[in-house]
N, C-alpha and C. Protein backbone atom coordinates (compact mmCIF):
# COMPACT_ATOMS: atom_id res chain seq x y z
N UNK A 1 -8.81 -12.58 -37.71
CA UNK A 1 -9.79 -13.55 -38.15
C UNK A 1 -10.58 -14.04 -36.94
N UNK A 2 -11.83 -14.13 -36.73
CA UNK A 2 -12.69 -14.45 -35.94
C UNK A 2 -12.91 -15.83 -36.25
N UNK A 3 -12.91 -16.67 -35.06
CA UNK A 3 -12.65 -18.30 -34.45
C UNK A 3 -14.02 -18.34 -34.87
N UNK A 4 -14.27 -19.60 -36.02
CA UNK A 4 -15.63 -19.99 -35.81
C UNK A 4 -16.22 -20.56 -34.43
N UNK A 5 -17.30 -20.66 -34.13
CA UNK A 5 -18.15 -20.76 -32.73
C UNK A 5 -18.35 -22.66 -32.77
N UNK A 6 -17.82 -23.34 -31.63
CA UNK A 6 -17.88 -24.48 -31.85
C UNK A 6 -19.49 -24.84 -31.44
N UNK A 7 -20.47 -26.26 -31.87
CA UNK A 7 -21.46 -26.22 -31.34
C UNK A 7 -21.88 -27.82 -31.20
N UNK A 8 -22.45 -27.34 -30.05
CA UNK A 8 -22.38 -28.56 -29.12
C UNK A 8 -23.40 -29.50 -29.30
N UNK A 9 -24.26 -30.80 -29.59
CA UNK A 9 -25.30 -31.33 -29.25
C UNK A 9 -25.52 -31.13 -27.77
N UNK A 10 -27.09 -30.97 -27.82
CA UNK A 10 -27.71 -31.50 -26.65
C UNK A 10 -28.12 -33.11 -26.82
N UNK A 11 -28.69 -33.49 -25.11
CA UNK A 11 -28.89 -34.86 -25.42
C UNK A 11 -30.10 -35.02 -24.68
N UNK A 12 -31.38 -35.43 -25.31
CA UNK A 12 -32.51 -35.46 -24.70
C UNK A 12 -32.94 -35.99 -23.49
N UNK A 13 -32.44 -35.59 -22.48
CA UNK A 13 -32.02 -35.86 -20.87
C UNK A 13 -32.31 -35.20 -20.15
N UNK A 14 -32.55 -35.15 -18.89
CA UNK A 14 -32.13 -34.40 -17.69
C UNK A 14 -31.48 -35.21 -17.10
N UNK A 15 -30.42 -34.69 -16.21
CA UNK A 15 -29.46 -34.98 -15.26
C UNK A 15 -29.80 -35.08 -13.80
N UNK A 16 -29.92 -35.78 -13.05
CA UNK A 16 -30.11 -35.90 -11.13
C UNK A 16 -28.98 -36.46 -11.11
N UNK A 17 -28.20 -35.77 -9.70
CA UNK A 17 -26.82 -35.94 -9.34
C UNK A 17 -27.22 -35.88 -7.98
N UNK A 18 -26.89 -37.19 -7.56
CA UNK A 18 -27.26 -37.69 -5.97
C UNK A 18 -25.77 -37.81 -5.34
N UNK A 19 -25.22 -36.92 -4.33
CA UNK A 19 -24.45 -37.31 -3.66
C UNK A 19 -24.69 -37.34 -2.56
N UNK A 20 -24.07 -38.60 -1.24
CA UNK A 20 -24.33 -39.08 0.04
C UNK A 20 -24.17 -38.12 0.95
N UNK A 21 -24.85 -37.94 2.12
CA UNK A 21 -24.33 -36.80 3.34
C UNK A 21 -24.20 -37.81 4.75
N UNK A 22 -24.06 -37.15 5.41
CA UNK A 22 -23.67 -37.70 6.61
C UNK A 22 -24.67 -39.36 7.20
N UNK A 23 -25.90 -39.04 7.17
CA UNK A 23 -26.80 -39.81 7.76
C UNK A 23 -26.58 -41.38 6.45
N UNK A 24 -26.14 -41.29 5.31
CA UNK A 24 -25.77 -42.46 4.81
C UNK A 24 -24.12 -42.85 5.03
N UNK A 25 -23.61 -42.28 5.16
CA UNK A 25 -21.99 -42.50 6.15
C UNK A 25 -22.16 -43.08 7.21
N UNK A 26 -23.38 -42.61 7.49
CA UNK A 26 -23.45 -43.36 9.50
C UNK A 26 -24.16 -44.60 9.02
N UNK A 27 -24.49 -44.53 8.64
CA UNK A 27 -25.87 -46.15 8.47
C UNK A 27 -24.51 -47.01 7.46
N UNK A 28 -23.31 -47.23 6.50
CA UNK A 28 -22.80 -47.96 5.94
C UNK A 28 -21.69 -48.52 6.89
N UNK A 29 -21.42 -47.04 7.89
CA UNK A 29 -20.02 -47.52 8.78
C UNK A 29 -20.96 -48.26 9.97
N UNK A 30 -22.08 -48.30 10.11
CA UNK A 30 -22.83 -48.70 11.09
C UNK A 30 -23.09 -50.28 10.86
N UNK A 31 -23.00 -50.66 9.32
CA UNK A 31 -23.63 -52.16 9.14
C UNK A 31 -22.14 -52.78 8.66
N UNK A 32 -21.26 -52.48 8.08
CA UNK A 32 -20.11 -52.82 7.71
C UNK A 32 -19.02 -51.74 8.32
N UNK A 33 -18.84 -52.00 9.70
CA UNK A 33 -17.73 -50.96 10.62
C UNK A 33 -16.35 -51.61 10.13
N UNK A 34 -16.04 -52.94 9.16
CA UNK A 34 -14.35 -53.27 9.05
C UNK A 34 -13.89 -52.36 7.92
N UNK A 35 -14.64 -51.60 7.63
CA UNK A 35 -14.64 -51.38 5.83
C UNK A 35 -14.62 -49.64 6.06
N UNK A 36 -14.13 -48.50 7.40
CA UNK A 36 -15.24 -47.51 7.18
C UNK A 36 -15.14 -46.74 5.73
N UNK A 37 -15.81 -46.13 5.39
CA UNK A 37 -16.20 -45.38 4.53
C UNK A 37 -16.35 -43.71 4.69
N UNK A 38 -16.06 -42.99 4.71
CA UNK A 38 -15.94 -41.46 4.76
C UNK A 38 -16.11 -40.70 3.23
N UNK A 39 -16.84 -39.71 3.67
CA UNK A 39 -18.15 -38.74 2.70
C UNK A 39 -17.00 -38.28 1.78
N UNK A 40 -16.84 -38.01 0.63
CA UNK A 40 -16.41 -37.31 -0.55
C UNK A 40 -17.54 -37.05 -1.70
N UNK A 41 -16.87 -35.63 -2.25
CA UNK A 41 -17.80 -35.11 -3.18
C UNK A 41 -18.31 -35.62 -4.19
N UNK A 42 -18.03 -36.95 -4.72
CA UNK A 42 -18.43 -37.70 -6.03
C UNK A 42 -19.47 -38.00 -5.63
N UNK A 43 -20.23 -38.23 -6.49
CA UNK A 43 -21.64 -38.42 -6.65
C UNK A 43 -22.19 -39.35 -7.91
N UNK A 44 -23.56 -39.73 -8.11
CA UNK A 44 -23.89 -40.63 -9.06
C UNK A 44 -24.94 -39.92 -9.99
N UNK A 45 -24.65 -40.03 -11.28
CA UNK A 45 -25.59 -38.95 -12.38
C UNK A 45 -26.83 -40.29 -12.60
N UNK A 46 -28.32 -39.40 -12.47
CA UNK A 46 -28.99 -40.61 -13.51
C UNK A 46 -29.46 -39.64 -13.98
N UNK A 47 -29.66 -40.14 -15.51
CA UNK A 47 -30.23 -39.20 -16.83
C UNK A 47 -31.88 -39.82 -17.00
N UNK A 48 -32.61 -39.68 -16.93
CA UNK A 48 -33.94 -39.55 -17.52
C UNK A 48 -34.74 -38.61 -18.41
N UNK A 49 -35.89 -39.26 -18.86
CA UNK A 49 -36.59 -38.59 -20.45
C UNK A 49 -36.62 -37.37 -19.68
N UNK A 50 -36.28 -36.86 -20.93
CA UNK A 50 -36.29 -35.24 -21.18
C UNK A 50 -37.98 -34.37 -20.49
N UNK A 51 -37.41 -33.39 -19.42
CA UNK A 51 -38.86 -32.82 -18.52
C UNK A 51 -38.70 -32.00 -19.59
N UNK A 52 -39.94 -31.24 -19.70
CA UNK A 52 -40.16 -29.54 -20.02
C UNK A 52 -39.71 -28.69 -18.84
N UNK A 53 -39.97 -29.07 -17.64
CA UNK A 53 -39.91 -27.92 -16.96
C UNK A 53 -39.01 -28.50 -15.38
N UNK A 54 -38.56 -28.03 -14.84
CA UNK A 54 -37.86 -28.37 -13.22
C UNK A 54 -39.21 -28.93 -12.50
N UNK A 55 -40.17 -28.34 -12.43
CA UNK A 55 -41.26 -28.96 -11.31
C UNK A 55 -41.34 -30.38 -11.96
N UNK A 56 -41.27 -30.66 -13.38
CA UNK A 56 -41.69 -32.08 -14.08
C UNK A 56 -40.92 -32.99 -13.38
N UNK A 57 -39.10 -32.52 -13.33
CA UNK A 57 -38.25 -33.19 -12.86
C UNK A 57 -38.72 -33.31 -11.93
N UNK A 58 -38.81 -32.74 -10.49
CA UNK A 58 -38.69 -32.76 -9.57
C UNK A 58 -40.06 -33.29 -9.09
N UNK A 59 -41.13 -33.50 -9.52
CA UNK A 59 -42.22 -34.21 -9.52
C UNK A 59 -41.85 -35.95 -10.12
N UNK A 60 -40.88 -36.21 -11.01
CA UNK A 60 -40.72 -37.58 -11.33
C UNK A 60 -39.52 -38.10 -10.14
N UNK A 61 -38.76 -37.17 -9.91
CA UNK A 61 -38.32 -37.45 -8.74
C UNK A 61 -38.89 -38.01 -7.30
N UNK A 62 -39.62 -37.91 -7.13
CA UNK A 62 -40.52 -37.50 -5.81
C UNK A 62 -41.13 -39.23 -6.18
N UNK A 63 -41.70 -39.61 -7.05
CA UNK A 63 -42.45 -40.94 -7.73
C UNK A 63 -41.55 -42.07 -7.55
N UNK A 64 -40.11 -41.69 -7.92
CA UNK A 64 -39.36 -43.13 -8.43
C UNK A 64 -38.03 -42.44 -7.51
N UNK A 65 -37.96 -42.20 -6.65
CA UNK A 65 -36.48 -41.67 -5.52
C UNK A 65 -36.08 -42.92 -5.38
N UNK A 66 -37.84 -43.84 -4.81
CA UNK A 66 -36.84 -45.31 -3.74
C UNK A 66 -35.80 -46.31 -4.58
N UNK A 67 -36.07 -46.06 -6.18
CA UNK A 67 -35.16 -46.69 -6.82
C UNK A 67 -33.66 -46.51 -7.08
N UNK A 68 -33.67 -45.11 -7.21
CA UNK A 68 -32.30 -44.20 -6.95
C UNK A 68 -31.81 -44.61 -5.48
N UNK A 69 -32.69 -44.41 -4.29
CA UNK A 69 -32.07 -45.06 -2.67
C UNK A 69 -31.87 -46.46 -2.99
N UNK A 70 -32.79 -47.23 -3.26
CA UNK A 70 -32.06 -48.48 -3.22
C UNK A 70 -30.65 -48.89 -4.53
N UNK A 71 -30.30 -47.99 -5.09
CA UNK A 71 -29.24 -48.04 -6.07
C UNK A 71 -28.08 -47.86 -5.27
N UNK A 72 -28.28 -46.46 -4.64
CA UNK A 72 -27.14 -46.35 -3.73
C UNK A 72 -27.00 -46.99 -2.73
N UNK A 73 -27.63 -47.35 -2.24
CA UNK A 73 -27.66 -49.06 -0.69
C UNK A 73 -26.80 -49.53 -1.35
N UNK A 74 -27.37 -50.41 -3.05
CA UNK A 74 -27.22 -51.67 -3.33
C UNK A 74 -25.60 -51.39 -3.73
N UNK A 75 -25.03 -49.99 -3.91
CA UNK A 75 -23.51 -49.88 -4.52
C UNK A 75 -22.57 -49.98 -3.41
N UNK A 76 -22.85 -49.85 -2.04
CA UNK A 76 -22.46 -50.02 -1.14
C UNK A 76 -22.38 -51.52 -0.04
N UNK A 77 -24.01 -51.82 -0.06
CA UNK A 77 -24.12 -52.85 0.74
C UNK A 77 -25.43 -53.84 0.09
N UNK A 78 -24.90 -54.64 -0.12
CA UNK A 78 -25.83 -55.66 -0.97
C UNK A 78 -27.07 -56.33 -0.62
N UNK A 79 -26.58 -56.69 0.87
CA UNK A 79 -27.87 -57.68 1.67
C UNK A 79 -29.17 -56.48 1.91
N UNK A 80 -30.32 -56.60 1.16
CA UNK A 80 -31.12 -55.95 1.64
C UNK A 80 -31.45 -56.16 3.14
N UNK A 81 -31.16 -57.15 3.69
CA UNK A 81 -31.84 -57.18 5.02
C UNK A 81 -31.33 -55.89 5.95
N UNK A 82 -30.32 -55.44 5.52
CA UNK A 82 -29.40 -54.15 6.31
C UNK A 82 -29.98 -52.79 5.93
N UNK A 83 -30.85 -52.71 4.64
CA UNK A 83 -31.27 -51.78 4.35
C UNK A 83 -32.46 -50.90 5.55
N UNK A 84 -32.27 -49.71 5.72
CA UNK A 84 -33.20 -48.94 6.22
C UNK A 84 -34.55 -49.46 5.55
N UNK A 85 -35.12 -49.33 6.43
CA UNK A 85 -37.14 -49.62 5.71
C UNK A 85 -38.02 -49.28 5.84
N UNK A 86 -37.86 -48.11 5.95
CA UNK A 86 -38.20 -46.63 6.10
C UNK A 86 -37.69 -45.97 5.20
N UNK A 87 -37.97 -45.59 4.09
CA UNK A 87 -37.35 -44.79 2.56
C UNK A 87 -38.24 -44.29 2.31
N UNK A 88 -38.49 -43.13 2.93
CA UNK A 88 -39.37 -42.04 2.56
C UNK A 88 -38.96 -40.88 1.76
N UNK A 89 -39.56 -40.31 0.95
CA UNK A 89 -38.67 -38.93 0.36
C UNK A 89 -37.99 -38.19 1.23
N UNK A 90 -38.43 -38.12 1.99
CA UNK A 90 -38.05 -37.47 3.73
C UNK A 90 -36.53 -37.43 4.07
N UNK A 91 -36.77 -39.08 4.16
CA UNK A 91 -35.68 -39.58 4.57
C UNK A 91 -34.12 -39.73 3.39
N UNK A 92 -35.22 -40.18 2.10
CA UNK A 92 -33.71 -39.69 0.71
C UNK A 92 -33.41 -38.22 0.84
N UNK A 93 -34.02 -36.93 1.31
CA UNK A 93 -33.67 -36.17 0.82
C UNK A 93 -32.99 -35.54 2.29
N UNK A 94 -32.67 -36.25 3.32
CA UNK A 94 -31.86 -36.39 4.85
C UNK A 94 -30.89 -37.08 4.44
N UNK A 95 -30.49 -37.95 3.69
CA UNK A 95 -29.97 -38.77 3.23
C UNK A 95 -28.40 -38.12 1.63
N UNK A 96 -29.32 -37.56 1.23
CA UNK A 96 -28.75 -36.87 -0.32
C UNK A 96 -29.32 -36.18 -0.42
N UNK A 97 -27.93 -35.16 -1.55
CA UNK A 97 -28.28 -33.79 -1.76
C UNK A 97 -28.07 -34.31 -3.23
N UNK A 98 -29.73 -33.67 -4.12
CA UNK A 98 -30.24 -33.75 -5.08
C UNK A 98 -29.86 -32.59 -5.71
N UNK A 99 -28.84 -32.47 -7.50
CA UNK A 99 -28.81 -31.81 -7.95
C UNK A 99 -29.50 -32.19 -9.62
N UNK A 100 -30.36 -30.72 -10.21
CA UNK A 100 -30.90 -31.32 -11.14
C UNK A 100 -30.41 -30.47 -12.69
N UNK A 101 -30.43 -31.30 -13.54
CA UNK A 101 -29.92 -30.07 -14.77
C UNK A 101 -30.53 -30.98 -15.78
N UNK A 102 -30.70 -29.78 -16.38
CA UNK A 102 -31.89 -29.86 -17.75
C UNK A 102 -31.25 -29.51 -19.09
N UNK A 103 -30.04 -29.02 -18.74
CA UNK A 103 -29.22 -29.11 -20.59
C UNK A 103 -27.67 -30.06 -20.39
N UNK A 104 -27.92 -31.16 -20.71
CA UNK A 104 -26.79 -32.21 -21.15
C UNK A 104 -26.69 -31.81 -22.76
N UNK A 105 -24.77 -31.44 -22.23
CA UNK A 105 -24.22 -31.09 -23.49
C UNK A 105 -23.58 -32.43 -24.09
N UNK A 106 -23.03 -33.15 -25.11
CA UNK A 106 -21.96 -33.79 -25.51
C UNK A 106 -21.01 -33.37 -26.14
N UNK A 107 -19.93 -33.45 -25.81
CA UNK A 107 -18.60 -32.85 -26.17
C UNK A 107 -17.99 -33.91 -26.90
N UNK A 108 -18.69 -35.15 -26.98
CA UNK A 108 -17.52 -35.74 -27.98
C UNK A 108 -18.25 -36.60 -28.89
N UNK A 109 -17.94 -36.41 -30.63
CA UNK A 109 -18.37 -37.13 -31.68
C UNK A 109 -18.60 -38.75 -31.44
N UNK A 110 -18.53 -39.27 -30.73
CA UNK A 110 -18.66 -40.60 -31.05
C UNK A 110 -19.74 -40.56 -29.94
N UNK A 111 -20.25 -42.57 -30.87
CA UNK A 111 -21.83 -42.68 -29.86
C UNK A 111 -21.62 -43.06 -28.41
N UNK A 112 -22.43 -42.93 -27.49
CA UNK A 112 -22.44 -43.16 -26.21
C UNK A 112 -22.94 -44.64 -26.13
N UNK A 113 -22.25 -45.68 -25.46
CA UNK A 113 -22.56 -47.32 -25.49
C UNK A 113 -22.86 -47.28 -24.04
N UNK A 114 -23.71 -47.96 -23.80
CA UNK A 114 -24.92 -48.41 -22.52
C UNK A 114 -23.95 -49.71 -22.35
N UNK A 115 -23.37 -50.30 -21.47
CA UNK A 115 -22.99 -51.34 -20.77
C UNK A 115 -23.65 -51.67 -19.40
């Protein structure tokens, strides 16, 4: 007997997955040295309206980054006055490695709650 084919929703999204590299390790252990902090692979997903195409993404990217940089400052170190001020795409993308995906699956029946 052949397994029916399970099927998945999509969710009208794209995915950016920002994780930290070295040059934001140095700037957190640099303003808060009691606390250090060392690089691991986790990273932070933000979902935004659904692109047609990767350049769309990566063009709305490029527009609204400094909000994503100042997200990750603000999860780390609160006082803006410590913040770099200089946040150039330049510098987010010296900063984090940008991954982008364009099919968000959901794997599970129940609704997704925004807190």
């Amino acid at each position: 007997m052949i397994e029916p084919t399970l099927y998945y929703e999509t969710i009208n999204r794209n995915a950016i997955l920002i994780k930290a590299k070295k040059p934001f390790y140095d700037w957190i252990n640099y303003v808060d040295p009691e606390f250090p902090v060392v690089g691991n692979d986790e990273g932070t997903v933000y979902l935004i309206k659904e692109q047609k195409t990767k350049a769309k993404i990566e063009s709305w990217l490029k527009k609204n980054f400094d909000q994503l940089f100042k997200n990750e400052l603000r999860d780390f170190h609160t006082d803006e006055n410590d913040w770099p001020q200089k946040r150039t795409y330049k510098v987010f993308q010296e900063w984090f490695t940008v991954e982008i995906s364009s099919m968000i699956v959901d794997l599970q029946d129940t609704d997704i709650v925004k807190t």
